[in-house]
Structures are given as structure tokens and as C-alpha cells.
C-alpha atoms as a PDB file:
ATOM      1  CA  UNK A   1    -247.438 -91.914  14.571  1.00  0.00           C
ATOM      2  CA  UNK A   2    -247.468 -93.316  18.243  1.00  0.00           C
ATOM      3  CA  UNK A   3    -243.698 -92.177  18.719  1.00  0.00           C
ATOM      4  CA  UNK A   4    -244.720 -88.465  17.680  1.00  0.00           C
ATOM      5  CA  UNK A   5    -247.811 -88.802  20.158  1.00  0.00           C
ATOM      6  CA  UNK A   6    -245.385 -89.551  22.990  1.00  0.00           C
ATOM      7  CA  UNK A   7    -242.884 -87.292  21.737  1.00  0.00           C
ATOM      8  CA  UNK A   8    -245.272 -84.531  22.091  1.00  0.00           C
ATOM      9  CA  UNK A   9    -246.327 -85.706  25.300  1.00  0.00           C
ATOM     10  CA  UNK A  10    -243.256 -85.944  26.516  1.00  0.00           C
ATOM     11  CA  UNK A  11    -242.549 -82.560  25.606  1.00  0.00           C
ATOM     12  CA  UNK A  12    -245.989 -81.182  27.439  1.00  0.00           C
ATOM     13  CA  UNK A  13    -245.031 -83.294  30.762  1.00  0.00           C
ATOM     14  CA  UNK A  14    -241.474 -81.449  30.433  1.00  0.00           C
ATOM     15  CA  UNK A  15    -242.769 -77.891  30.094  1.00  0.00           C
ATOM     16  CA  UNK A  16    -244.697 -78.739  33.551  1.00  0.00           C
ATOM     17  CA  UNK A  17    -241.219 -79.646  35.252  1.00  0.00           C
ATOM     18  CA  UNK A  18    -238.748 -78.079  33.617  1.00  0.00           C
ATOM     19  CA  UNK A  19    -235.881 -79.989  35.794  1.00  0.00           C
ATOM     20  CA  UNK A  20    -236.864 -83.391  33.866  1.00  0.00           C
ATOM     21  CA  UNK A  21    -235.475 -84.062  30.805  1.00  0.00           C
ATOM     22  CA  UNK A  22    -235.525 -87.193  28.332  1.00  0.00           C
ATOM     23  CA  UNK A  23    -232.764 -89.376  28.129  1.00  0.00           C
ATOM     24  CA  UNK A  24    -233.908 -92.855  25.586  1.00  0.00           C
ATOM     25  CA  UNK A  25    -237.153 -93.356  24.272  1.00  0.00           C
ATOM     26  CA  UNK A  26    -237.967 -96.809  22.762  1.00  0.00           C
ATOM     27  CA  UNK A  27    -240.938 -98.022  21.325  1.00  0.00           C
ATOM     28  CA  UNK A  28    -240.876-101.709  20.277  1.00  0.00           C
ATOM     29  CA  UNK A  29    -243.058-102.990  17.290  1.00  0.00           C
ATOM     30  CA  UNK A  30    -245.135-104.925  20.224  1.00  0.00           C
ATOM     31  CA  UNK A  31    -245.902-100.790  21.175  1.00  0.00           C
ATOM     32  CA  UNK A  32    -244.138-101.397  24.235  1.00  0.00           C
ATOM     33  CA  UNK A  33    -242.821 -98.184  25.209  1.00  0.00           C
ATOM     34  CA  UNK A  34    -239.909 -97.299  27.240  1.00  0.00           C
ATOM     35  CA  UNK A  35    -239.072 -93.956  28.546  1.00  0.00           C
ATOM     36  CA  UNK A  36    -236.037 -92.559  30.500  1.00  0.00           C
ATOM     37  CA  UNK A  37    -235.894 -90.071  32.195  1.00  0.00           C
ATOM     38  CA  UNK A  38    -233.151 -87.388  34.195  1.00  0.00           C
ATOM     39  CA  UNK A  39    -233.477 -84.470  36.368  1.00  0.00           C
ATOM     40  CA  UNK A  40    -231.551 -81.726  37.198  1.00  0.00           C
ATOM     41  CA  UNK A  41    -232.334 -82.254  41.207  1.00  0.00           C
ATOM     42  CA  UNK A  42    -232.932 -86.102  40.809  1.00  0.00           C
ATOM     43  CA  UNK A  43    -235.950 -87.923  39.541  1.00  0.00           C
ATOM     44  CA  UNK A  44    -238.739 -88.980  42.711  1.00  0.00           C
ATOM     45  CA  UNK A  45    -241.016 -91.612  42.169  1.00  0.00           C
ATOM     46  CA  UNK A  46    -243.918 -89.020  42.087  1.00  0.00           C
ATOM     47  CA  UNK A  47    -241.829 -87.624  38.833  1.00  0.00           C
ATOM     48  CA  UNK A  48    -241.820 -90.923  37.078  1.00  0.00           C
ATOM     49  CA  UNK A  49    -245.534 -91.384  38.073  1.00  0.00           C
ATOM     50  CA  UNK A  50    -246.308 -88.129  36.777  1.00  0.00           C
ATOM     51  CA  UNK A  51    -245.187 -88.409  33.799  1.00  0.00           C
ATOM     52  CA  UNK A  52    -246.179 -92.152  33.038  1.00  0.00           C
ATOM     53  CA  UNK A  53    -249.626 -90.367  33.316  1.00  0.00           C
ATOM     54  CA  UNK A  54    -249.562 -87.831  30.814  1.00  0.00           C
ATOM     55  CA  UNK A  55    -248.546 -90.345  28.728  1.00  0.00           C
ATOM     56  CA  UNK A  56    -251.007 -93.256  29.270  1.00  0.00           C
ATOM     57  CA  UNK A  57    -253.797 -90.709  30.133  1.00  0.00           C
ATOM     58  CA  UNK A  58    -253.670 -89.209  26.556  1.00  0.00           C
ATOM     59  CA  UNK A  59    -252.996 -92.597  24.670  1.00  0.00           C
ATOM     60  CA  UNK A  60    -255.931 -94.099  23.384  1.00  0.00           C
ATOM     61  CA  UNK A  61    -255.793 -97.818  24.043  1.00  0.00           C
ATOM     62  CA  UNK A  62    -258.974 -98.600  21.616  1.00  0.00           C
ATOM     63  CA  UNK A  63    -257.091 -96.617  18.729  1.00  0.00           C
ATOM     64  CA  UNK A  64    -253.164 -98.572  19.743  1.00  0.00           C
ATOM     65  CA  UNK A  65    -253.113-101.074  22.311  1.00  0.00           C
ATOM     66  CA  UNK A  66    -249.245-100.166  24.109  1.00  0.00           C
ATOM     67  CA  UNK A  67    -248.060-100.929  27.631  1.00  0.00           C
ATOM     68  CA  UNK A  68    -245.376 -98.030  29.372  1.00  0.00           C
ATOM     69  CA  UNK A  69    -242.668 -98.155  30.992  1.00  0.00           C
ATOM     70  CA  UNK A  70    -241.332 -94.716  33.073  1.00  0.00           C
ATOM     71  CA  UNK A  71    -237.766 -94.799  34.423  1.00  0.00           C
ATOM     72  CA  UNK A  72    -234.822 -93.003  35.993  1.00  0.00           C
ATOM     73  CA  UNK A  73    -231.268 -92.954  34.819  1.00  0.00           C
ATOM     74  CA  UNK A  74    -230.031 -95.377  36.948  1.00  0.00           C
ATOM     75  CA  UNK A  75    -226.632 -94.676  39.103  1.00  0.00           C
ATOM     76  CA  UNK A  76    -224.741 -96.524  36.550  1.00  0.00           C
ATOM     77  CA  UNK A  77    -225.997 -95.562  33.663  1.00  0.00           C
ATOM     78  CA  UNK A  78    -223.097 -93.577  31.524  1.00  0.00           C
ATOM     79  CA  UNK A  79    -223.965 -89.857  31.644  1.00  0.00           C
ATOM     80  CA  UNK A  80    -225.200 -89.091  28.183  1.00  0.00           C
ATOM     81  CA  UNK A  81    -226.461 -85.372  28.032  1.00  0.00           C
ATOM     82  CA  UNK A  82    -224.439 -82.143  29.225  1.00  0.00           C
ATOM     83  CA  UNK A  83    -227.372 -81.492  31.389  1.00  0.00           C
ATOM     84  CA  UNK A  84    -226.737 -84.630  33.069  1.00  0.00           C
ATOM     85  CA  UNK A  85    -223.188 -83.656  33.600  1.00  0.00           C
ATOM     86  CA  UNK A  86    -223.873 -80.201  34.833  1.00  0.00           C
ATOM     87  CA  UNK A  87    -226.098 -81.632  37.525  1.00  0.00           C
ATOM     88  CA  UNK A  88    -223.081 -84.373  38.580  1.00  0.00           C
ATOM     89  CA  UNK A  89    -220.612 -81.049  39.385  1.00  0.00           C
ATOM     90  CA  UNK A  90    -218.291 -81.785  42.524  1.00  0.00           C
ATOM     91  CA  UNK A  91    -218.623 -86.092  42.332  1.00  0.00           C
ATOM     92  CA  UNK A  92    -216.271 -88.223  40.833  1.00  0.00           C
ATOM     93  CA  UNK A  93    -216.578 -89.523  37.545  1.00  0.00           C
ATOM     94  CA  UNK A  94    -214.880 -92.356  35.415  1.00  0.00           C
ATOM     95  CA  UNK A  95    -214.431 -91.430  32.065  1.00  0.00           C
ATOM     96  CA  UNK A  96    -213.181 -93.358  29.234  1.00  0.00           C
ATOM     97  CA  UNK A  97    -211.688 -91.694  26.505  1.00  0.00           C
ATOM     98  CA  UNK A  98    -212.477 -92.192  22.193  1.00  0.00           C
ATOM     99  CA  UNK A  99    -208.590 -93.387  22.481  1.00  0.00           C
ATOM    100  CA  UNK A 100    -208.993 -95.614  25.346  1.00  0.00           C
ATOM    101  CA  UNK A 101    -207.609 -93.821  28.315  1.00  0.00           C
ATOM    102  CA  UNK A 102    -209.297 -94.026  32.100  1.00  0.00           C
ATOM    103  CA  UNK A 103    -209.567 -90.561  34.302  1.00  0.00           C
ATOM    104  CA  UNK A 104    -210.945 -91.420  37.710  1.00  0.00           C
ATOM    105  CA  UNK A 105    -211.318 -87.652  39.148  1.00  0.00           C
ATOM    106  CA  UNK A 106    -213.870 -85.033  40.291  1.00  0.00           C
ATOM    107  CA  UNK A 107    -216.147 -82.967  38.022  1.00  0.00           C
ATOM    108  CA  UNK A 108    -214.675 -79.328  38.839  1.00  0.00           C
ATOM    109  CA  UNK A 109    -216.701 -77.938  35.858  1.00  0.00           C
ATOM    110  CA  UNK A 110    -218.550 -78.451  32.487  1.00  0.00           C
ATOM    111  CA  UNK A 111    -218.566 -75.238  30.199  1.00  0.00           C
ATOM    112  CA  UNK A 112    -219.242 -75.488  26.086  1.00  0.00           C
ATOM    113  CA  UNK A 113    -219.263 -78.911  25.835  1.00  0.00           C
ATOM    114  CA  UNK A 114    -215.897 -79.850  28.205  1.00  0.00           C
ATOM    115  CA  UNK A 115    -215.386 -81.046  31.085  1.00  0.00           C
ATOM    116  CA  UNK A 116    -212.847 -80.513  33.549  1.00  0.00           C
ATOM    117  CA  UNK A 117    -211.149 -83.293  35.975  1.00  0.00           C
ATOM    118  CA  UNK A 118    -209.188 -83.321  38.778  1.00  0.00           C
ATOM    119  CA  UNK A 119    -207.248 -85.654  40.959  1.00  0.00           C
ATOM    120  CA  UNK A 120    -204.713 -86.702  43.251  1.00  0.00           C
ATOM    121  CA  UNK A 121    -201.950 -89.316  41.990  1.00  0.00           C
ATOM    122  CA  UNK A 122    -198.969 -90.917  43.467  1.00  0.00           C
ATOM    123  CA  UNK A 123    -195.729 -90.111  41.079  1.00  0.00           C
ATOM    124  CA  UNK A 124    -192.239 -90.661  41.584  1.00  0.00           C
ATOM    125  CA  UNK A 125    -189.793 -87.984  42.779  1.00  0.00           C
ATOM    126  CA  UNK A 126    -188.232 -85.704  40.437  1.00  0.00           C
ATOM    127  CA  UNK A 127    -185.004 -86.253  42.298  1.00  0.00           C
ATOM    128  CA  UNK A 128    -184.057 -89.181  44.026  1.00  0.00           C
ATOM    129  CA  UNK A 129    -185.920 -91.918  45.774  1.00  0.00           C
ATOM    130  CA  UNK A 130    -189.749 -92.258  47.019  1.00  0.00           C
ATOM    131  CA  UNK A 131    -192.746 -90.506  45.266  1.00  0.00           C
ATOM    132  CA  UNK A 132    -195.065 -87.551  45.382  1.00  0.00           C
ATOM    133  CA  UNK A 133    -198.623 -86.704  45.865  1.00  0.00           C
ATOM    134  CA  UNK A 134    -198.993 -84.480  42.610  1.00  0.00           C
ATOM    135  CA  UNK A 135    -202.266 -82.512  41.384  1.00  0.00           C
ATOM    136  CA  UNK A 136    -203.731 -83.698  38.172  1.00  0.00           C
ATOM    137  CA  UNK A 137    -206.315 -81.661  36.110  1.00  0.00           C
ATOM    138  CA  UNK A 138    -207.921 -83.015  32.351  1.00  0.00           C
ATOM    139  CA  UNK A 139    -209.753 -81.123  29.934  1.00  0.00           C
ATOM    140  CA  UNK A 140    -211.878 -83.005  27.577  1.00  0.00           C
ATOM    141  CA  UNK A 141    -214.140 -82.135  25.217  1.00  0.00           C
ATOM    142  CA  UNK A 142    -217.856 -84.456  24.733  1.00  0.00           C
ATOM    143  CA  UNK A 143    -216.541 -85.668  21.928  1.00  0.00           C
ATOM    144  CA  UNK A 144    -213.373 -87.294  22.824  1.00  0.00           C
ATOM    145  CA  UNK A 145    -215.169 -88.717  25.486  1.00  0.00           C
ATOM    146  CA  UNK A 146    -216.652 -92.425  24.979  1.00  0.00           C
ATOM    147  CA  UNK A 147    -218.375 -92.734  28.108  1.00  0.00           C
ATOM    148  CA  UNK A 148    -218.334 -91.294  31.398  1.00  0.00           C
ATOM    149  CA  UNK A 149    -220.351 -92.981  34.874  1.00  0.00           C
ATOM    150  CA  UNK A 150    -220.203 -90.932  38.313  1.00  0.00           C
ATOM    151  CA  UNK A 151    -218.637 -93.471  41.496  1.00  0.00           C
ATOM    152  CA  UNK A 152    -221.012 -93.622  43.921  1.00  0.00           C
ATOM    153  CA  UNK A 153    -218.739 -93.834  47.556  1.00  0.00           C
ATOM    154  CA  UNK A 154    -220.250 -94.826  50.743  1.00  0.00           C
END
């Protein structure tokens, strides 16, 4: 009952600003809950503030005592949702495959559920000595992807 009440709140605080969007909701059975939340432009502190409030502000503590919790994805936090790799187009991402293999390349696109990566690697020569900078480019689909974090470079 108190997960459909956020739930619906949730919802209500998304239709006001369409750019957030839900990643994890968790309520424990001390009704402590725990809400994550993306943006398509970011996520401010005024966004987590806001919508901690339309939570808390239509919970009614005499009916279920609860405490709340309103967070961002953080920066390492695997991406989860297309939306969330939509809004990472253009930074590098590490992606680990369902079979194990590691891309390290930049997020050239995301259409119907794949993503596109492409980097620069060092390869040897086709003919004779030394190597080659060579173009790479991987298309994966969500599913054969296990997880996927963007690099942050400074």
C-alpha cells in the first residue's frame, strides 16, 4: 500500500518535470524509503528536494511512520535505462559484455535498444614491423550488455 502511494507520487512529481525519471525504488520493512532518481539534463539539488516533497508532503506520518531518502544516480552508478544512455551521447563508456568482454569507447549513438561504440586502438601492421592506429566501432544490443558506467576524465 505505501509502495503504490509513492509510486503514484512519484509518477505526479514526474509529470511536473518531465526530464526526471526513476531509476530504484526501495522501501525497507522499517518503511525506510529510498528513491533514485535520473535526468535527462542532470539532476540539481532543487530536483531531489522537489521531489522528496511531494513525497513526504502527501505521506501521512500518523497513518505510516517512514523516513525518505531522495537521490541522484551517482557518476558511477552503471547506466541502467536507455534514457540514461541517450542522455550520456558523445562520453565514453565502459561496457561489459553478457560474455565477458570490455569496450572502453565513445557513445556515437543509441537507437532501438543498441548502442554504438567507437574507439581508437593500437594494432600491429598488416605487413611488416611496428603497429597502427586503427578505427574500432561495436554494436551491441541492451541485452548483451551486462553493465555499462560512463569515465569521467579530468
Amino acid at each position: 500500500m505505501l509502495r503504490e502511494k509513492v509510486e503514484n507520487l512519484l509518477q505526479e512529481a514526474f509529470e511536473e518535470n518531465n526530464s526526471l525519471f526513476l531509476i530504484e525504488l526501495n522501501i525497507n520493512d522499517a518503511n525506510h524509503i529510498t528513491v533514485v532518481i535520473d535526468g535527462d539534463n542532470g539532476v540539481s539539488v532543487n530536483d531531489c528536494i522537489a521531489v522528496s516533497r511531494k513525497i513526504e508532503h502527501n505521506l501521512d506520518r500518523e497513518e505510516e511512520d517512514f523516513s525518505l531518502d531522495v537521490a541522484s544516480a551517482g557518476v558511477s552508478t552503471p547506466l541502467e535505462m536507455p534514457r540514461q544512455y541517450r542522455k550520456n551521447i558523445g562520453r565514453t563508456l565502459a561496457v561489459t559484455t553478457v560474455g565477458g568482454e570490455k569496450i572502453e569507447g565513445e557513445l556515437t549513438s543509441f537507437e532501438d535498444n543498441k548502442l554504438t561504440l567507437k574507439w581508437k586502438a593500437r594494432e600491429p601492421k598488416p605487413v611488416g614491423k611496428g603497429k597502427v592506429t586503427v578505427n574500432k566501432e561495436a554494436v551491441l544490443s541492451l541485452e548483451d550488455v551486462k553493465e555499462a558506467k560512463v569515465i569521467i576524465t579530468f
